[in-house]
Every structure is written in C-alpha cells, then in structure tokens.
Protein backbone atom coordinates (compact mmCIF):
# COMPACT_ATOMS: atom_id res chain seq x y z
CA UNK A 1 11.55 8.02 39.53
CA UNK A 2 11.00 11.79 38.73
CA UNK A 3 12.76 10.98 35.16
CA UNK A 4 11.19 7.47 34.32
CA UNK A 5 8.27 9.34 34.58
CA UNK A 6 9.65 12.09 32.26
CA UNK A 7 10.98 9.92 29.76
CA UNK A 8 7.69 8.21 29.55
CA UNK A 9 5.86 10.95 29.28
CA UNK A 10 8.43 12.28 26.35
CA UNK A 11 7.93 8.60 24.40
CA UNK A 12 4.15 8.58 24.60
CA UNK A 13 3.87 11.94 23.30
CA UNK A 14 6.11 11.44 20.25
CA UNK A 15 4.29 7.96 19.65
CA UNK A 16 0.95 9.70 19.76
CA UNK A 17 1.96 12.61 17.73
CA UNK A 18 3.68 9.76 15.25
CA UNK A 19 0.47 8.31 15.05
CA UNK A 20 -1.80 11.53 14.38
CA UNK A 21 0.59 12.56 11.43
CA UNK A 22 0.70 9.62 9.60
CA UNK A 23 -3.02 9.46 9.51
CA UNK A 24 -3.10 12.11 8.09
CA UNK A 25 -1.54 11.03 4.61
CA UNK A 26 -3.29 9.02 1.99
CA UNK A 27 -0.93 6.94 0.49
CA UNK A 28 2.26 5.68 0.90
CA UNK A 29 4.70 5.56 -2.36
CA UNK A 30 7.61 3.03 -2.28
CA UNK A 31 10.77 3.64 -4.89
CA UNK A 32 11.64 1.21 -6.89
CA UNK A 33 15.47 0.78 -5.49
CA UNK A 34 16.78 2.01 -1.96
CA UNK A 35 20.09 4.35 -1.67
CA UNK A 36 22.25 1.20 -0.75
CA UNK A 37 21.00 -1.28 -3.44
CA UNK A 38 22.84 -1.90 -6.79
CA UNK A 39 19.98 -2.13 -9.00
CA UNK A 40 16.42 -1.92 -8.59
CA UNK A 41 14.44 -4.05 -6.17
CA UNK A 42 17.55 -5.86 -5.48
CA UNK A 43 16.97 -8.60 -3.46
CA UNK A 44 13.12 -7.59 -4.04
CA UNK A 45 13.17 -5.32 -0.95
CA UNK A 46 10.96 -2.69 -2.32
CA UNK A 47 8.35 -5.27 -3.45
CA UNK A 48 8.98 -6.47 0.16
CA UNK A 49 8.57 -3.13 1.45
CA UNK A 50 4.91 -2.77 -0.56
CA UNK A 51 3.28 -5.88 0.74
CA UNK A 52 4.60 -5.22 4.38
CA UNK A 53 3.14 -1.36 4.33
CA UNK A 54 0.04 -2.58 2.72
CA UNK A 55 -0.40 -5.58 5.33
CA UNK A 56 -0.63 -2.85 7.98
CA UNK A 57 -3.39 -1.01 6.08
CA UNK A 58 -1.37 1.47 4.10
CA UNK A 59 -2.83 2.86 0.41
CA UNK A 60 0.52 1.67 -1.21
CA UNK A 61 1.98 2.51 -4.67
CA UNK A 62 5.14 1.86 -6.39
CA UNK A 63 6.91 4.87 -7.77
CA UNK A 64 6.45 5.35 -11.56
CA UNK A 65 3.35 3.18 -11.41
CA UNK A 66 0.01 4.94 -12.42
CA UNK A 67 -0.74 7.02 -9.78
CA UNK A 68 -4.83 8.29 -8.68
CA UNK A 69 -5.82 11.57 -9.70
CA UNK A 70 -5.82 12.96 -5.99
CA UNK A 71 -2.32 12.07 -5.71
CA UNK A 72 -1.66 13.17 -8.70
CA UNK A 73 -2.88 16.93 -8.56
CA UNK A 74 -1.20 16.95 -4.71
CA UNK A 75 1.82 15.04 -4.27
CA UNK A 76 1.55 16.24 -0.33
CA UNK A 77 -1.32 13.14 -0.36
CA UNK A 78 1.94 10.45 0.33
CA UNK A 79 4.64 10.10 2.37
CA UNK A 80 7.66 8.67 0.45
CA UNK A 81 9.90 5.09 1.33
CA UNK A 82 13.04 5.05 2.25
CA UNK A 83 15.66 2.70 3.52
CA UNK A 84 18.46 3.24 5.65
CA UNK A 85 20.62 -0.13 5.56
CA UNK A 86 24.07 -0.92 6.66
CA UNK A 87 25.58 -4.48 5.98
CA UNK A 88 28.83 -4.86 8.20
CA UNK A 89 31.05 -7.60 8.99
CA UNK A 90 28.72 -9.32 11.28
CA UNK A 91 25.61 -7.90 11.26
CA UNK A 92 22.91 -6.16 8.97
CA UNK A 93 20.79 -3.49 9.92
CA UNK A 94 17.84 -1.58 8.43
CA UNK A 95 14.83 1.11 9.66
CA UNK A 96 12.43 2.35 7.21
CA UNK A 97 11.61 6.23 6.89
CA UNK A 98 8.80 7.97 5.94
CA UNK A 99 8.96 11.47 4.37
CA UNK A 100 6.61 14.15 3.61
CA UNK A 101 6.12 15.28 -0.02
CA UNK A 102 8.67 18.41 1.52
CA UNK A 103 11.69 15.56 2.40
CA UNK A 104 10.79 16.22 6.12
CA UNK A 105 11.20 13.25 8.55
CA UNK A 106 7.47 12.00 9.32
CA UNK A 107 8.43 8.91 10.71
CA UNK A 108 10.86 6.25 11.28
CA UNK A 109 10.90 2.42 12.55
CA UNK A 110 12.97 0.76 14.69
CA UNK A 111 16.28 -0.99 13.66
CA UNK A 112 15.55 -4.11 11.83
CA UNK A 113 18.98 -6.80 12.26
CA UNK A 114 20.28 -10.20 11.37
CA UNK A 115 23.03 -11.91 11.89
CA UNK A 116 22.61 -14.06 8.75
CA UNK A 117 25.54 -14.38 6.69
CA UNK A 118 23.83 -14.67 3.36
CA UNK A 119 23.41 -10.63 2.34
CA UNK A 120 20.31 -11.23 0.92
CA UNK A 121 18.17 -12.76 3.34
CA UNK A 122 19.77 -10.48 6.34
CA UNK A 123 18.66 -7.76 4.59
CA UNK A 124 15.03 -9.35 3.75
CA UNK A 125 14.94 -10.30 7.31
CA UNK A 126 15.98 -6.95 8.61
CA UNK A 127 13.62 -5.36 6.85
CA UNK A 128 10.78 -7.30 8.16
CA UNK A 129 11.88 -7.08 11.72
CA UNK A 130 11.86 -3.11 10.99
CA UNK A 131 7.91 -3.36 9.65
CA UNK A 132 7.17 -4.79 12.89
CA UNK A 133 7.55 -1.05 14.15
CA UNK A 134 4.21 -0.08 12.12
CA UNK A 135 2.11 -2.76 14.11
CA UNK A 136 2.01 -0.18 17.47
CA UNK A 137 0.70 2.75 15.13
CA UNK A 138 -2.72 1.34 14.16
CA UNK A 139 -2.55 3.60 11.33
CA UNK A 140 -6.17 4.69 9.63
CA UNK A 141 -6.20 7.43 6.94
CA UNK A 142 -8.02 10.41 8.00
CA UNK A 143 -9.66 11.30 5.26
CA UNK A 144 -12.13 14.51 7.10
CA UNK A 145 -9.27 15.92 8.45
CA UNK A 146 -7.45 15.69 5.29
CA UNK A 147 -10.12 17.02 3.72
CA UNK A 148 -10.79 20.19 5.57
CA UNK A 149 -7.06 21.23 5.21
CA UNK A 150 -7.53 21.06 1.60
CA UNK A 151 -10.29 23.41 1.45
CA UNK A 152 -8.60 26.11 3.53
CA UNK A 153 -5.06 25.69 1.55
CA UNK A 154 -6.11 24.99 -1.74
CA UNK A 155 -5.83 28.01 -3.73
CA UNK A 156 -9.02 29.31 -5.81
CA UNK A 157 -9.21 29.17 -9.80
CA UNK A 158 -11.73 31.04 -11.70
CA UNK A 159 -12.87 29.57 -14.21
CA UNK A 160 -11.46 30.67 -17.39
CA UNK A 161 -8.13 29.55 -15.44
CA UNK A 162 -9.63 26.17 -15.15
CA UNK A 163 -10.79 26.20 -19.02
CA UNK A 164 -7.19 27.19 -20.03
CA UNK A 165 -5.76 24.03 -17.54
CA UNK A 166 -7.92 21.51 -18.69
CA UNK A 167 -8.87 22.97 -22.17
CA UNK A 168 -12.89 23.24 -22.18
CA UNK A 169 -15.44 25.52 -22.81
CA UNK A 170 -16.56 27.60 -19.99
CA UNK A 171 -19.75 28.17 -21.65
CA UNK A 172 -20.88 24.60 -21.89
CA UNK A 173 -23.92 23.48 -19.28
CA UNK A 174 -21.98 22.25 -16.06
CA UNK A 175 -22.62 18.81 -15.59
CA UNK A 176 -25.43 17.51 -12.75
CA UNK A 177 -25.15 16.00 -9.33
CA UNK A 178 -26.40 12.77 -11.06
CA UNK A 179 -23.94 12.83 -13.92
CA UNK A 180 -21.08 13.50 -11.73
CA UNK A 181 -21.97 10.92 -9.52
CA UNK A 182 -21.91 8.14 -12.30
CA UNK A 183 -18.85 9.36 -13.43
CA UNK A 184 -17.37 9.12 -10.54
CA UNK A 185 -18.75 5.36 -10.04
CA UNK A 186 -16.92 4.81 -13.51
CA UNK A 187 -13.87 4.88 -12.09
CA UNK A 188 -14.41 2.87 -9.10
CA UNK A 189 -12.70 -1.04 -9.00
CA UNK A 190 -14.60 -3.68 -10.54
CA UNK A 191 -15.07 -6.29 -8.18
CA UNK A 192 -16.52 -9.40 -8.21
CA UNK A 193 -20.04 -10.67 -7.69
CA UNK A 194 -21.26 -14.22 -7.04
CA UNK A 195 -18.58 -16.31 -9.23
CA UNK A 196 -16.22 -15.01 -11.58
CA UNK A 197 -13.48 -15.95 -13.54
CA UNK A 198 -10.35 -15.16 -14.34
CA UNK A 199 -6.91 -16.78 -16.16
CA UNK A 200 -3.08 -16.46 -16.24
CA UNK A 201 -1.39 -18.58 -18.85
CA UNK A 202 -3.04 -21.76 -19.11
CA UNK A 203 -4.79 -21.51 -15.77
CA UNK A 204 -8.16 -20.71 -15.17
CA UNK A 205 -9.79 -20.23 -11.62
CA UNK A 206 -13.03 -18.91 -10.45
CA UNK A 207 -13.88 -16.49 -7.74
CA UNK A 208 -16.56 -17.02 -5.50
CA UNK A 209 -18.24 -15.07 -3.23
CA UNK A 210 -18.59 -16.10 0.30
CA UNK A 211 -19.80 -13.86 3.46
CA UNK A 212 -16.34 -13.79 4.59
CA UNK A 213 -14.72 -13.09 1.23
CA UNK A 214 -13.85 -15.43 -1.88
CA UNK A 215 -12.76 -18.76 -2.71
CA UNK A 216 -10.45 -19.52 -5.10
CA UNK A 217 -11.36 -22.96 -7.16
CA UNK A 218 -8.89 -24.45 -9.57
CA UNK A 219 -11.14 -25.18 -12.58
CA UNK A 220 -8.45 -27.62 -13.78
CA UNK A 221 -8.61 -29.80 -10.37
CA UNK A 222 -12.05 -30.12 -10.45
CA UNK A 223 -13.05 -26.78 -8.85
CA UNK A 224 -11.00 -27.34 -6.03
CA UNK A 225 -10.50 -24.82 -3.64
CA UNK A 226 -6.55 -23.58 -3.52
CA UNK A 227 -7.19 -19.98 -1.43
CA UNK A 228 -9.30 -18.31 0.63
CA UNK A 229 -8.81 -14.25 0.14
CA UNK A 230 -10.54 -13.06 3.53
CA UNK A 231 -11.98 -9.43 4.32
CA UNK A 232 -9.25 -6.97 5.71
CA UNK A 233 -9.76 -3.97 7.23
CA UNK A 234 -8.80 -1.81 4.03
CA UNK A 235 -11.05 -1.32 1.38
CA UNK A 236 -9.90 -4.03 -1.64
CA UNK A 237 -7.68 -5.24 0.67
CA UNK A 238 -7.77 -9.10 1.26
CA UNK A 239 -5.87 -11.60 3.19
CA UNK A 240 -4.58 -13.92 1.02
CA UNK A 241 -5.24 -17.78 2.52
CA UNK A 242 -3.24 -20.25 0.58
CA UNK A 243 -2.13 -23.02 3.33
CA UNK A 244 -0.71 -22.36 6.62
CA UNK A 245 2.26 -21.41 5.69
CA UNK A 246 1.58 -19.15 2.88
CA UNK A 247 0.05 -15.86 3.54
CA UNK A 248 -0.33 -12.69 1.56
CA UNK A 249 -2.49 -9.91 0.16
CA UNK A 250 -4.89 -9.79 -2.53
CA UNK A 251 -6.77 -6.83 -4.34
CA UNK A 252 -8.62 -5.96 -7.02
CA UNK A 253 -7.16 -3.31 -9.94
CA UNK A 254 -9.39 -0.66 -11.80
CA UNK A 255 -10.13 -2.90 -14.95
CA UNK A 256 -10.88 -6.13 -12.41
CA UNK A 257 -8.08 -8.14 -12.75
CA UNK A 258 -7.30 -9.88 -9.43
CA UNK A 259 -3.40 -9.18 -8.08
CA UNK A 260 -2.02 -11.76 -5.51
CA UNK A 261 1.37 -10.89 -3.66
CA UNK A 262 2.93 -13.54 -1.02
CA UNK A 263 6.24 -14.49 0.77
CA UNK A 264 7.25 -18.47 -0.32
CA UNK A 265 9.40 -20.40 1.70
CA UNK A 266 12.40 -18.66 0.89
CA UNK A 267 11.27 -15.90 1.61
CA UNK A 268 11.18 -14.45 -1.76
CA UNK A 269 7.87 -12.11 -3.29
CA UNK A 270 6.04 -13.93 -5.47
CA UNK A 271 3.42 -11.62 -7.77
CA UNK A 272 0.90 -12.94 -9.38
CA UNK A 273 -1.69 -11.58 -12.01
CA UNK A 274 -5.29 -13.06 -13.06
CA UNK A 275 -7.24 -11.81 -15.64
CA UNK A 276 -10.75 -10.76 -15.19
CA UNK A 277 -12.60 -13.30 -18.60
C-alpha cells in the first residue's frame, strides 16, 4: 500500500507540474515534416498535428509560416512539435513531444498505436490516439505569469540602442497612449459583424452572426445553411459544424479571410480558404 501511495503521489506531481509548464508558453509551432517522414507532411501528419493541438486550445503555427511579433522577438514564447514514430512489422506507434525554445523535454504524450496494415492510416490513427494525452492537461496560456518573467529577464535598451535596432529618430515626439492604442487595434483580426461574405473559386457564402457563433449559407443553394462555426473556448477559435460526421476548426486570419480545417471520411485534412469580398 505504502508504494501505491508513493507512486501516486510521484504521477500527480509530474502531471501537475506538466500542466503548470505548458501554460506557461504561448504558442505551439509544428514543423512541417517529422524525423521519420520522407517528405514533408507526408501522410499530412503535421497538418494533422495543427488541428489536433489547436482543438485542445493551443495558439498553433506552422513552422516557416508568418510568425506574431511576440514570437518573433522571443522564440522562448513556443514550445516546438515533434514526433517520435516507429512502424514495425505489426504495429505502429507514435507520442508527440514538446520542447522548449532550449531543446529541453517539456512534455510528452502517451504512445499512440494501430494495428492497421495500411502505413498511412496507422500512423494518422496513432497520432490521434497520442493527442488524446493533451485532453487531461486542460491547458490555458498564462499570459500574467508570462508576463512578469519577461519584465524581470528582459534585458534593458537605452534608447539610442533601440534607434540603431529599429532605425528612428530618438528625437522625434514619442507617440501617445491613444495613438498606441489604435495602432495596436490595427493589427488585431478582422472579424465579422452581422453578415458577411466571402468566396473561393466560384463559390460564394455568407457569414452570419448568431449569439452562438455564425452560419454558413450557400448563396448558390438558395442561402442554405451548410455549417454552423460555434464559439470555442480560444479566442478566434471556432468549432466547425458541418453534419454529424464532419467536425473541425475554423478561424479568422489578420486580413479577414475565414480558414476552415476538418478530418473527411478518410480521414484525410481537408483546408479550406474563403475570401473576405
């Protein structure tokens, strides 16, 4: 009894100090192939790996993509993707790890497996039954904590060094609360208000607000409604509602276009792009 009670105590405490940790970072970057694949997003398990981190609330990006100016300036914002997958006779198996901007182990997931003998759906599944690991962690950036290690480690400029980094004059007035504020709204995402709409290809759909989220109408079926995007928990998040059987994410970029990402029947990503008219 004396160590089921010990090795209880041992697998709380690493769960709980899991969970603190990963709070603690920002964002989450995903690379765009794993060690084992061939060729990138082979088998699209790094797109995979993006929708499942962001469907448990994680600020996801894909490496090389356009990253925000936080992470930008301080890399130490993310933890970084990785796979670990082995593909024997039999069976396939896959965890996902999470690094800090150092290469340090943060965190890892449970072994994903199948037994299915077609390599690219074991390895799809396994990777899904891995994710499954992130459900327990509840995982919600910190962002106060986050911020008040900044301000103790971030080291001081003066500002001529500033001046010479971003190249402006020290001497010009220093911009107001008021204009610093609207600048800062410039860059926030445009989203939607009352209906909206957008096109890909030949398609055009409108957006419409609702108190729970949008509705998607097909302007070309008589304004039928083909989604529902639901409120999340993560700002420009959404649930993406097409029938029962097909669920996904949507969000919003930074010039308003409207990004939908979803598992079809087989299984396989499907990405899909509407632009903000």
């Amino acid at each position: 009894m004396k160590y089921i009670l010990s090795f209880m105590f041992v697998f709380l405490s690493m769960t709980l100090i899991a969970q603190t940790s990963m709070n603690d970072y920002k964002y989450v970057v995903v690379p765009k192939s794993y060690e084992f694949s061939q060729e990138q997003d082979q088998y699209q398990l790094n797109s995979l790996s993006k929708f499942l981190f962001e469907k448990h609330g994680f600020n996801t990006i894909m490496e090389g993509d356009n990253y925000p100016t936080d992470l930008a300036e301080d890399r130490c914002l993310a933890l970084y993707a990785n796979a670990i997958g082995n593909s024997g006779l039999f069976v396939t198996k896959v965890s996902i790890e999470l690094l800090d901007c150092n290469g340090d182990l943060v965190y890892i997931t449970d072994e994903g497996t199948s037994k299915d003998k077609r390599k690219g759906q074991a390895y799809i599944i396994s990777t899904r039954e891995a994710f499954k690991s992130l459900e327990t962690l509840n995982y919600s950036y910190n962002e106060e904590k986050t911020s008040n290690s900044n301000k103790d480690s971030t080291p001081k400029f003066t500002d001529k060094e500033i001046a010479a980094k971003q190249d402006i004059d020290v001497n010009e007035p220093k911009a107001n609360k008021a204009e610093s504020t609207i600048a800062e709204e410039k860059i926030e995402v445009v989203k939607p208000l009352g209906v909206t709409k957008y096109k890909r290809g030949d398609s055009i759909v409108s957006l419409i607000k609702t108190d729970g989220g949008f509705e998607l109408r097909a302007s070309n079926l008589n304004n039928k409604i083909i989604a529902s995007l639901l409120i999340s928990g993560q700002d420009n998040v959404f649930h993406y509602l097409k029938d029962m059987n097909t669920k996904g994410i949507a969000y919003f970029s930074i010039n308003g276009n409207l990004n939908i990402e979803y598992l079809d029947s087989d299984n396989v990503l499907v990405s899909l792009s509407y632009e903000l008219q």
